[in-house]
N, C-alpha and C. Protein backbone atom coordinates (compact mmCIF):
# COMPACT_ATOMS: atom_id res chain seq x y z
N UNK A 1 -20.11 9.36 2.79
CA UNK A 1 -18.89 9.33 3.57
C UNK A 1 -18.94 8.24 4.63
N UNK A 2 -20.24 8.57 5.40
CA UNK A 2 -20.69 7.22 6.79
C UNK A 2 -19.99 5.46 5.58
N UNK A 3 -20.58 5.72 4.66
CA UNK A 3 -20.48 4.16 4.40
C UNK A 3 -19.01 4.01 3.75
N UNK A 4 -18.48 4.40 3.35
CA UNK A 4 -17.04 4.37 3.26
C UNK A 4 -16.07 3.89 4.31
N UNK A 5 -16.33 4.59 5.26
CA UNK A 5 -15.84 4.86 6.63
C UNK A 5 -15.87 3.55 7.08
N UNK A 6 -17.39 2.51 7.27
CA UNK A 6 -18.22 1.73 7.71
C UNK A 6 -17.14 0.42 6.73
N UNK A 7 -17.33 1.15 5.70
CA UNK A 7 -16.53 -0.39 4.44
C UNK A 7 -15.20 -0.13 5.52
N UNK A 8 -14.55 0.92 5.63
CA UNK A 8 -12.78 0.67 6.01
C UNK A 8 -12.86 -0.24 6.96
N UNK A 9 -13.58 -0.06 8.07
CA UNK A 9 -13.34 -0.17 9.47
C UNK A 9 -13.48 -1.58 9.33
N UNK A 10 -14.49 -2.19 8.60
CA UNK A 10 -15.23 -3.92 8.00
C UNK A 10 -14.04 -4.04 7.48
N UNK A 11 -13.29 -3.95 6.92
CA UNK A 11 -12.40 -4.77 6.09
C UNK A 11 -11.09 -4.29 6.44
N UNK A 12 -10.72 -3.79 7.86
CA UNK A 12 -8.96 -2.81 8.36
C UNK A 12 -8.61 -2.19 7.43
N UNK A 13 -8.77 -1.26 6.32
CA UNK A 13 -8.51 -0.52 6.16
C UNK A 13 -7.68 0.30 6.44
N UNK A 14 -6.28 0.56 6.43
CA UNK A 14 -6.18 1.73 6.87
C UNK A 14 -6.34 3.39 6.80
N UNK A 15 -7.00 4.07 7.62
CA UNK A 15 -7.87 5.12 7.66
C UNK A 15 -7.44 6.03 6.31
N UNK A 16 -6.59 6.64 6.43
CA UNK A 16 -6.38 8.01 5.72
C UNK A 16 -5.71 7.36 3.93
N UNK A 17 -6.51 6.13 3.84
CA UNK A 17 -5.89 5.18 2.42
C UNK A 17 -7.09 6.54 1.51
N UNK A 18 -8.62 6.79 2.19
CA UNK A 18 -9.14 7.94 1.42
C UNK A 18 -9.64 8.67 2.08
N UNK A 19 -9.13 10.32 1.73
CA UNK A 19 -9.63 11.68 1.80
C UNK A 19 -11.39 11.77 1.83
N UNK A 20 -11.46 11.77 2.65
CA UNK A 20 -13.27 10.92 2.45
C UNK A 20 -14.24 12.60 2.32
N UNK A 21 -13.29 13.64 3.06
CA UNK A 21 -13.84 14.78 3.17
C UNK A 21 -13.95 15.72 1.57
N UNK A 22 -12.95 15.00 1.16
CA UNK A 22 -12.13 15.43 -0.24
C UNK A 22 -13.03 15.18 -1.41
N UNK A 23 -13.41 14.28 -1.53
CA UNK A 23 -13.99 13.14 -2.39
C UNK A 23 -15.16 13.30 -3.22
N UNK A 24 -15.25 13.32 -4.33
CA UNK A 24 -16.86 13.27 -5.01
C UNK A 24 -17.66 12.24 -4.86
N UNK A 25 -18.80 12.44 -4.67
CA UNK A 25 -19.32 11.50 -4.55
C UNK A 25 -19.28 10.40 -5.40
N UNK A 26 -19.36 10.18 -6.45
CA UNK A 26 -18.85 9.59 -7.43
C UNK A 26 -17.41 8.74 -6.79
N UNK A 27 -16.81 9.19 -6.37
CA UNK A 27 -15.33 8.85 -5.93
C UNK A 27 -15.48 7.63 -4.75
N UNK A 28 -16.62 8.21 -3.75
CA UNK A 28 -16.97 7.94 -2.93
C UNK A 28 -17.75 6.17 -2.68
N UNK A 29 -18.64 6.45 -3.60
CA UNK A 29 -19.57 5.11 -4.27
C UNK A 29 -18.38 4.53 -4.57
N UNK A 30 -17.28 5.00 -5.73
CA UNK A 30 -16.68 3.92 -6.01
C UNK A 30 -16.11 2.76 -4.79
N UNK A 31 -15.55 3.59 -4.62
CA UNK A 31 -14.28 3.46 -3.00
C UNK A 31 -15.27 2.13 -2.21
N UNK A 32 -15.70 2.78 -1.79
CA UNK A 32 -17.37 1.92 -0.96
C UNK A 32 -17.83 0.78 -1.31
N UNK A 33 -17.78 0.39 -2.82
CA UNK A 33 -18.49 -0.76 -3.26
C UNK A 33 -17.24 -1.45 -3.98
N UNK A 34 -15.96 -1.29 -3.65
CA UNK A 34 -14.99 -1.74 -4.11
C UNK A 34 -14.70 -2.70 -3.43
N UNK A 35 -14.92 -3.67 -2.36
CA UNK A 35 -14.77 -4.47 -1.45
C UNK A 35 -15.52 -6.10 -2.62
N UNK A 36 -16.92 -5.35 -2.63
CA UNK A 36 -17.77 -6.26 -3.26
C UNK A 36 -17.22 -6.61 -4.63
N UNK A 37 -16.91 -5.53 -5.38
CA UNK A 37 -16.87 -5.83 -6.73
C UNK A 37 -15.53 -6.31 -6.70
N UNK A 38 -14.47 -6.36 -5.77
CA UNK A 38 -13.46 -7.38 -6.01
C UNK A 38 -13.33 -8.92 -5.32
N UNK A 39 -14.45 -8.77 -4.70
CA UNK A 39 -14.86 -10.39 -4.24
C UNK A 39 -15.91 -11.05 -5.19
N UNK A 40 -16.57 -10.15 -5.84
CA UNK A 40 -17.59 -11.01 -7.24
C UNK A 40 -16.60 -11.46 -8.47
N UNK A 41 -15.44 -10.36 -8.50
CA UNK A 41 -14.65 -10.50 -9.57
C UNK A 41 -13.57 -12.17 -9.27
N UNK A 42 -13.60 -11.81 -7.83
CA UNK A 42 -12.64 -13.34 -7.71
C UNK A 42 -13.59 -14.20 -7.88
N UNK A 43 -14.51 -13.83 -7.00
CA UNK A 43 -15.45 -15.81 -7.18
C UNK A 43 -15.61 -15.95 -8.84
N UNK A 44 -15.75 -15.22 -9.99
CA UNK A 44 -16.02 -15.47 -11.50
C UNK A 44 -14.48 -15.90 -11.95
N UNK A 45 -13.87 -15.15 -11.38
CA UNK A 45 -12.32 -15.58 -12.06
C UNK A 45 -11.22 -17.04 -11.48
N UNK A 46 -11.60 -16.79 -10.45
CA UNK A 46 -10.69 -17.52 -9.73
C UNK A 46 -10.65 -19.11 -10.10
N UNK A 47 -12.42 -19.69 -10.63
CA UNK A 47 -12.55 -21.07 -11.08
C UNK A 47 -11.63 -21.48 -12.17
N UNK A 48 -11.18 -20.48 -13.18
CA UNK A 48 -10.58 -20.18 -14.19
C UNK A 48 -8.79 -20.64 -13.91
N UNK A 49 -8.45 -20.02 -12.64
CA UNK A 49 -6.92 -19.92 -12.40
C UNK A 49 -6.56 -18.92 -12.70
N UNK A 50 -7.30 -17.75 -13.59
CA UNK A 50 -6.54 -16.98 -13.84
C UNK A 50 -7.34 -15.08 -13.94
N UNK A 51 -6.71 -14.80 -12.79
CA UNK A 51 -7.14 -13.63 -12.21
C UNK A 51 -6.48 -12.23 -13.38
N UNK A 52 -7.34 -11.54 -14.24
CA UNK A 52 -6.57 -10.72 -14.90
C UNK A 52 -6.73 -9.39 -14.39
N UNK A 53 -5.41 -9.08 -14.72
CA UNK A 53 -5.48 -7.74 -13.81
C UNK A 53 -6.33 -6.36 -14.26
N UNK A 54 -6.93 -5.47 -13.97
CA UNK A 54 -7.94 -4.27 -14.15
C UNK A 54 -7.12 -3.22 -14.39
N UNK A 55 -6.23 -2.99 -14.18
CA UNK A 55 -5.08 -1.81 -14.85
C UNK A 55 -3.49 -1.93 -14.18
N UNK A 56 -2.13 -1.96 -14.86
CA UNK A 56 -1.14 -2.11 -14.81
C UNK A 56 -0.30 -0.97 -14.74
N UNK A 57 -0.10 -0.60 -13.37
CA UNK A 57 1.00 0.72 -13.07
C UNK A 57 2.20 0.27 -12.43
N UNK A 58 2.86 1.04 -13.13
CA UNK A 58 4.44 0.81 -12.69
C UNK A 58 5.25 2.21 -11.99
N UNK A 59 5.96 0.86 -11.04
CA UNK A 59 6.54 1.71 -10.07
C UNK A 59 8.20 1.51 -10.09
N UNK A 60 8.82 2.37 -10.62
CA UNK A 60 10.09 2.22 -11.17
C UNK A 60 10.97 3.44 -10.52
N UNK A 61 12.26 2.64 -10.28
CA UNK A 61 13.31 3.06 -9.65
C UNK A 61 14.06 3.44 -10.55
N UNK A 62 15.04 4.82 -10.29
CA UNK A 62 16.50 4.58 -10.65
C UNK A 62 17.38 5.06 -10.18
N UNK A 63 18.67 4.74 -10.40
CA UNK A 63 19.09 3.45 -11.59
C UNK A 63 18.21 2.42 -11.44
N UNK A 64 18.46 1.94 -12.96
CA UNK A 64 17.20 0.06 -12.82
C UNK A 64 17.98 -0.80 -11.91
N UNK A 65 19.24 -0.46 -11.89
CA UNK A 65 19.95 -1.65 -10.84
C UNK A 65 19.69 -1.38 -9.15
N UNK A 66 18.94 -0.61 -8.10
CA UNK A 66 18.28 -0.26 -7.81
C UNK A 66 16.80 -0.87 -7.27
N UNK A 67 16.73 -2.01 -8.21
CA UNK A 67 15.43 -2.58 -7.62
C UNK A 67 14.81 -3.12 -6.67
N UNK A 68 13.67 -2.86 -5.86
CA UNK A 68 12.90 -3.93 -4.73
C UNK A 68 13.36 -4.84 -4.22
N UNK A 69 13.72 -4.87 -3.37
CA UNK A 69 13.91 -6.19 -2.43
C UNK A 69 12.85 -6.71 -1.92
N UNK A 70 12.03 -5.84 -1.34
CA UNK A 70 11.00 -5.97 -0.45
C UNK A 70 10.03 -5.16 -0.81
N UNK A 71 8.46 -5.56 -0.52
CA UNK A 71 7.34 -4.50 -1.22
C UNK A 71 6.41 -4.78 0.02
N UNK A 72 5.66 -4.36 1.09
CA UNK A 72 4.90 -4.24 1.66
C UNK A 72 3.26 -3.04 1.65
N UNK A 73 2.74 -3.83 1.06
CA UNK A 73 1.18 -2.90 0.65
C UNK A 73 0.59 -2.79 1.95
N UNK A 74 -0.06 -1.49 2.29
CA UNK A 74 -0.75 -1.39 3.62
C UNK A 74 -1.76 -1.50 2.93
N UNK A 75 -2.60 -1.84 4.16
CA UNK A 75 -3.85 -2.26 3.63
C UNK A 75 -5.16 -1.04 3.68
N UNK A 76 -6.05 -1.19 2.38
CA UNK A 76 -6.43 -0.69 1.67
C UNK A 76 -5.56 0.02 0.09
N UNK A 77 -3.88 -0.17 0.12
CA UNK A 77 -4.08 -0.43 -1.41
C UNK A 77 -3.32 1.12 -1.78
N UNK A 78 -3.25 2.11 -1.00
CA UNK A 78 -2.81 3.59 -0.89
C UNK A 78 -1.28 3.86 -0.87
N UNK A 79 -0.99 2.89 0.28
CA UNK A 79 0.64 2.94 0.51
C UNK A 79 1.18 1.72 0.44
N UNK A 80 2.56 1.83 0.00
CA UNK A 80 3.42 1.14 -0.40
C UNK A 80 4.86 1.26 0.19
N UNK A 81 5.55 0.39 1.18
CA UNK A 81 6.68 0.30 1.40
C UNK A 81 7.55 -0.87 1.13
N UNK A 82 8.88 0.12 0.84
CA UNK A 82 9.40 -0.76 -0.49
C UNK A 82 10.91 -0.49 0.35
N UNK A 83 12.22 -1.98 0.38
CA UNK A 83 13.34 -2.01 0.98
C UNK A 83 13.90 -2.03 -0.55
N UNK A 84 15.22 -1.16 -0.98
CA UNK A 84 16.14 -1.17 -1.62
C UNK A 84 17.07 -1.45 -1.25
N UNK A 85 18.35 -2.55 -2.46
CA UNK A 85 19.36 -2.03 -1.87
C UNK A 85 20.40 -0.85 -1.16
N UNK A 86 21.45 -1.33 -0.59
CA UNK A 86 21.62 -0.03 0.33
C UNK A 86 21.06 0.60 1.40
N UNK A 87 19.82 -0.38 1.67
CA UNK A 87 19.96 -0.73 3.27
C UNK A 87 18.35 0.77 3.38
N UNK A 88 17.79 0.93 2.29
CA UNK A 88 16.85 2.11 1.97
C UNK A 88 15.89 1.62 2.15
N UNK A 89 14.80 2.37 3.24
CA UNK A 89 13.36 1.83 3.27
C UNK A 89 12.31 3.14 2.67
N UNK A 90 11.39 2.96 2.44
CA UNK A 90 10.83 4.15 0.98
C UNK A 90 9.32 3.75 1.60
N UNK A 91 8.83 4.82 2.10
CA UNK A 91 6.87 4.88 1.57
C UNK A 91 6.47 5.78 0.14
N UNK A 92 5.91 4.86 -0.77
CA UNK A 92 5.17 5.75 -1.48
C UNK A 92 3.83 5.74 -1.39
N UNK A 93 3.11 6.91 -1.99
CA UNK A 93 1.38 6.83 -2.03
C UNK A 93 1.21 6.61 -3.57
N UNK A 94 0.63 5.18 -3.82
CA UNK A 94 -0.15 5.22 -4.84
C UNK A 94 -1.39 5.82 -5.16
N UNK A 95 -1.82 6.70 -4.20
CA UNK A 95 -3.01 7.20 -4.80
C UNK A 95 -4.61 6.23 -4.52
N UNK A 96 -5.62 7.19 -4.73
CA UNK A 96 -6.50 6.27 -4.46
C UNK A 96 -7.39 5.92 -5.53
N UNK A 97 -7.15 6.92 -6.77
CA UNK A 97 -7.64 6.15 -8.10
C UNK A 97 -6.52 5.59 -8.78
N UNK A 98 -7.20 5.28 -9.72
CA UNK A 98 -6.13 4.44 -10.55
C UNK A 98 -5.21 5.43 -11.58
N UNK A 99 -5.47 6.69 -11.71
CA UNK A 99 -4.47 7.77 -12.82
C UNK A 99 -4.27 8.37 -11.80
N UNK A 100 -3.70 8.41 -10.12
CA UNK A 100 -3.09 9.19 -9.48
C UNK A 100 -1.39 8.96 -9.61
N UNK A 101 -0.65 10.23 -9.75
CA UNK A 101 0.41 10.26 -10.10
C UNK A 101 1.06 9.54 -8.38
N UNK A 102 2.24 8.51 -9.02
CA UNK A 102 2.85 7.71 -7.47
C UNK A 102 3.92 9.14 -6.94
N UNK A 103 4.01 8.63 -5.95
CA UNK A 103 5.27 9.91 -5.13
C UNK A 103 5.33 9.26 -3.72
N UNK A 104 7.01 9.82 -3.92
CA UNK A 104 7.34 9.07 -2.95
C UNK A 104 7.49 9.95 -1.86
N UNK A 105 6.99 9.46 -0.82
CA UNK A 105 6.57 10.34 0.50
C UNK A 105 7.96 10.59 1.61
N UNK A 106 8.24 9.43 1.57
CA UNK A 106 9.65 9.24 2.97
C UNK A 106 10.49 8.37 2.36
N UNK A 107 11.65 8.18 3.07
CA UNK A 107 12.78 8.08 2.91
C UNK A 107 13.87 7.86 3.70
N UNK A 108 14.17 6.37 4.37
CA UNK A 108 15.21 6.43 5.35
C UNK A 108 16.19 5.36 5.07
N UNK A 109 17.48 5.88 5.32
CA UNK A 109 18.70 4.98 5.07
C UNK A 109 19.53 4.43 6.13
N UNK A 110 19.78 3.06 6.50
CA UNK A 110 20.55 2.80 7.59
C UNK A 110 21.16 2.11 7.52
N UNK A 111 22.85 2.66 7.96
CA UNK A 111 24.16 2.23 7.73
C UNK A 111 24.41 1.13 8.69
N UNK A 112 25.47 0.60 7.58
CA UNK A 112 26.05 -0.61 7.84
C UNK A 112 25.11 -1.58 9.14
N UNK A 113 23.80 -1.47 8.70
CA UNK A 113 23.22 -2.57 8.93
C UNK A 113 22.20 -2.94 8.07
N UNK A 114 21.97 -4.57 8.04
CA UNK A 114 20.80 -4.59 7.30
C UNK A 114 19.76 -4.84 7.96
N UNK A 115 18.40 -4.38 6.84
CA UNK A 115 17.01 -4.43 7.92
C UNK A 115 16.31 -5.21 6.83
N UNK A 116 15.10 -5.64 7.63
CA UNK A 116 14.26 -6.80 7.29
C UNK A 116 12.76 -5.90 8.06
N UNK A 117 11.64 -5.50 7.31
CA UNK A 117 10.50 -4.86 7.64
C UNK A 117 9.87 -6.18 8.39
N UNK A 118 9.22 -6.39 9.32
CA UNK A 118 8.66 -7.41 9.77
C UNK A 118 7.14 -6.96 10.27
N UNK A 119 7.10 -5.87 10.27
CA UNK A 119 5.37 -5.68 10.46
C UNK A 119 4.66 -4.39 10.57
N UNK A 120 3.75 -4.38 10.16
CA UNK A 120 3.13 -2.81 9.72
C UNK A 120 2.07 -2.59 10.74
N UNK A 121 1.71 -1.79 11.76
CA UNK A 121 0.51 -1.64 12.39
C UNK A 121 -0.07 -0.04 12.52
N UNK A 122 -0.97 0.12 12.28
CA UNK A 122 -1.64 1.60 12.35
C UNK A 122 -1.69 2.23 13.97
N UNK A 123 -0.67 3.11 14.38
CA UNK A 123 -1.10 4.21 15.72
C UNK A 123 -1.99 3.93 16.21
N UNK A 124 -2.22 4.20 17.20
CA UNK A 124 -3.30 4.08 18.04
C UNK A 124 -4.38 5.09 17.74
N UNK A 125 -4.25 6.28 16.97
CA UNK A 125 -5.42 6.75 16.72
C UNK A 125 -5.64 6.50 14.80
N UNK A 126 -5.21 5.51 14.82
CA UNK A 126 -5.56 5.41 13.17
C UNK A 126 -5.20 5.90 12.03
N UNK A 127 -4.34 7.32 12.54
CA UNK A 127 -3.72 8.17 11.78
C UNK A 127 -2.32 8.37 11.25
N UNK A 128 -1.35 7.15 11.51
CA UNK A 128 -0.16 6.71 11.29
C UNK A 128 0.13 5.38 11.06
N UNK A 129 1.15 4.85 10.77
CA UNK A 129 1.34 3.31 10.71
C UNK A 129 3.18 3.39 11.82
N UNK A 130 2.58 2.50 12.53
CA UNK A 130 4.22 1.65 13.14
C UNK A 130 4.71 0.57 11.76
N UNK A 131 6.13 1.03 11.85
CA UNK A 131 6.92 -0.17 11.12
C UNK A 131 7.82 -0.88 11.84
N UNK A 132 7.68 -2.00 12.35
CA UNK A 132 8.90 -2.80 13.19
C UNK A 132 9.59 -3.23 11.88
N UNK A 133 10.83 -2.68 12.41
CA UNK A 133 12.20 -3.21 11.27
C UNK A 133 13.17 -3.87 12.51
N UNK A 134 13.69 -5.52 11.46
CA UNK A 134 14.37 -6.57 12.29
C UNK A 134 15.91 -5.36 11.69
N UNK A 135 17.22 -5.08 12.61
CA UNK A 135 18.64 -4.35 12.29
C UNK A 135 19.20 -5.81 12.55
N UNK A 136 19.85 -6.24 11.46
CA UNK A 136 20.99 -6.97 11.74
C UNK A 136 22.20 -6.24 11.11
N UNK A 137 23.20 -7.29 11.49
CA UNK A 137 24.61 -6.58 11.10
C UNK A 137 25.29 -7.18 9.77
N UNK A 138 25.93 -6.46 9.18
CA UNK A 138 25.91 -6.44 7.62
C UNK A 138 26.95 -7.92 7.63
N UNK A 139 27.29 -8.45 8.90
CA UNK A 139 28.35 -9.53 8.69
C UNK A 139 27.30 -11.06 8.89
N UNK A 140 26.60 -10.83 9.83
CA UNK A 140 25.26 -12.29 9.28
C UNK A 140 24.64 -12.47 8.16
C-alpha cells in the first residue's frame, strides 16, 4: 500500500484514482509499477513513431449526436470529465483496471450559457478535485 501511495504522490496522482485499502495485492504491484512500465514502453516505442495502444475502451454517449466536445483526464487515469453539447459537464470513473465497468458519477447542466473547463485541481486535502469553468454568454 506504502509504495503505491509513494508512486501517487511522485508522479500527482490524484489520491482516491486507487482504493489502496480495497486492493489485492496483486492489484496493488500492478498499480505501483505502472509508472515504470509505461515509461520503458515509450522509450521502445516511441523511436518507432508509433505508440500502440494496450487495450481499447469506449466511452459512448447517447444519442450518437451527443458527442464530446471536451475530454479532460485527471490525472492518474480514473476520472474523466467530459463537456457535451447543451452546455453539459459529466464526471465519469473509468475504473482502475482495465474490465472496470465506466459510470457516470455527476452531472451538471448550465443554461443559456456556455462553459469552457479551464482547469482541474485536487482540494486541499486530496480528496476532491476543483473545476474552474470559464461562463460565457451563448451570444459571443
Amino acid at each position: 500500500m506504502n509504495a503505491l501511495r509513494r508512486v501517487c504522490v511522485h508522479y500527482g496522482v490524484f489520491a482516491p484514482t486507487f482504493p489502496v485499502e480495497d486492493m489485492t495485492v496483486s492489484q496493488l504491484e500492478h498499480s505501483a509499477t505502472s509508472p515504470t512500465r509505461f515509461l520503458a514502453r515509450l522509450r521502445r516505442e516511441l523511436p518507432s513513431g508509433l505508440i500502440q495502444p494496450v487495450c481499447t475502451r469506449m466511452l459512448t454517449k447517447l444519442p450518437a449526436h451527443s458527442a464530446f466536445r471536451d475530454t479532460i483526464l485527471v490525472p492518474g487515469g480514473r476520472f474523466l470529465f467530459t463537456r457535451s453539447p447543451g452546455n453539459i459537464i459529466e464526471l465519469w470513473d473509468l475504473g482502475f483496471v482495465p474490465d472496470s465497468v465506466i459510470r457516470l458519477i455527476a452531472s451538471e447542466h448550465f443554461d443559456d450559457q456556455l462553459i469552457v473547463i479551464q482547469y482541474l485541481q485536487p482540494t486541499g486535502d486530496g480528496l476532491g478535485i476543483l473545476v474552474i469553468v470559464e461562463l460565457k454568454s451563448n451570444s459571443e
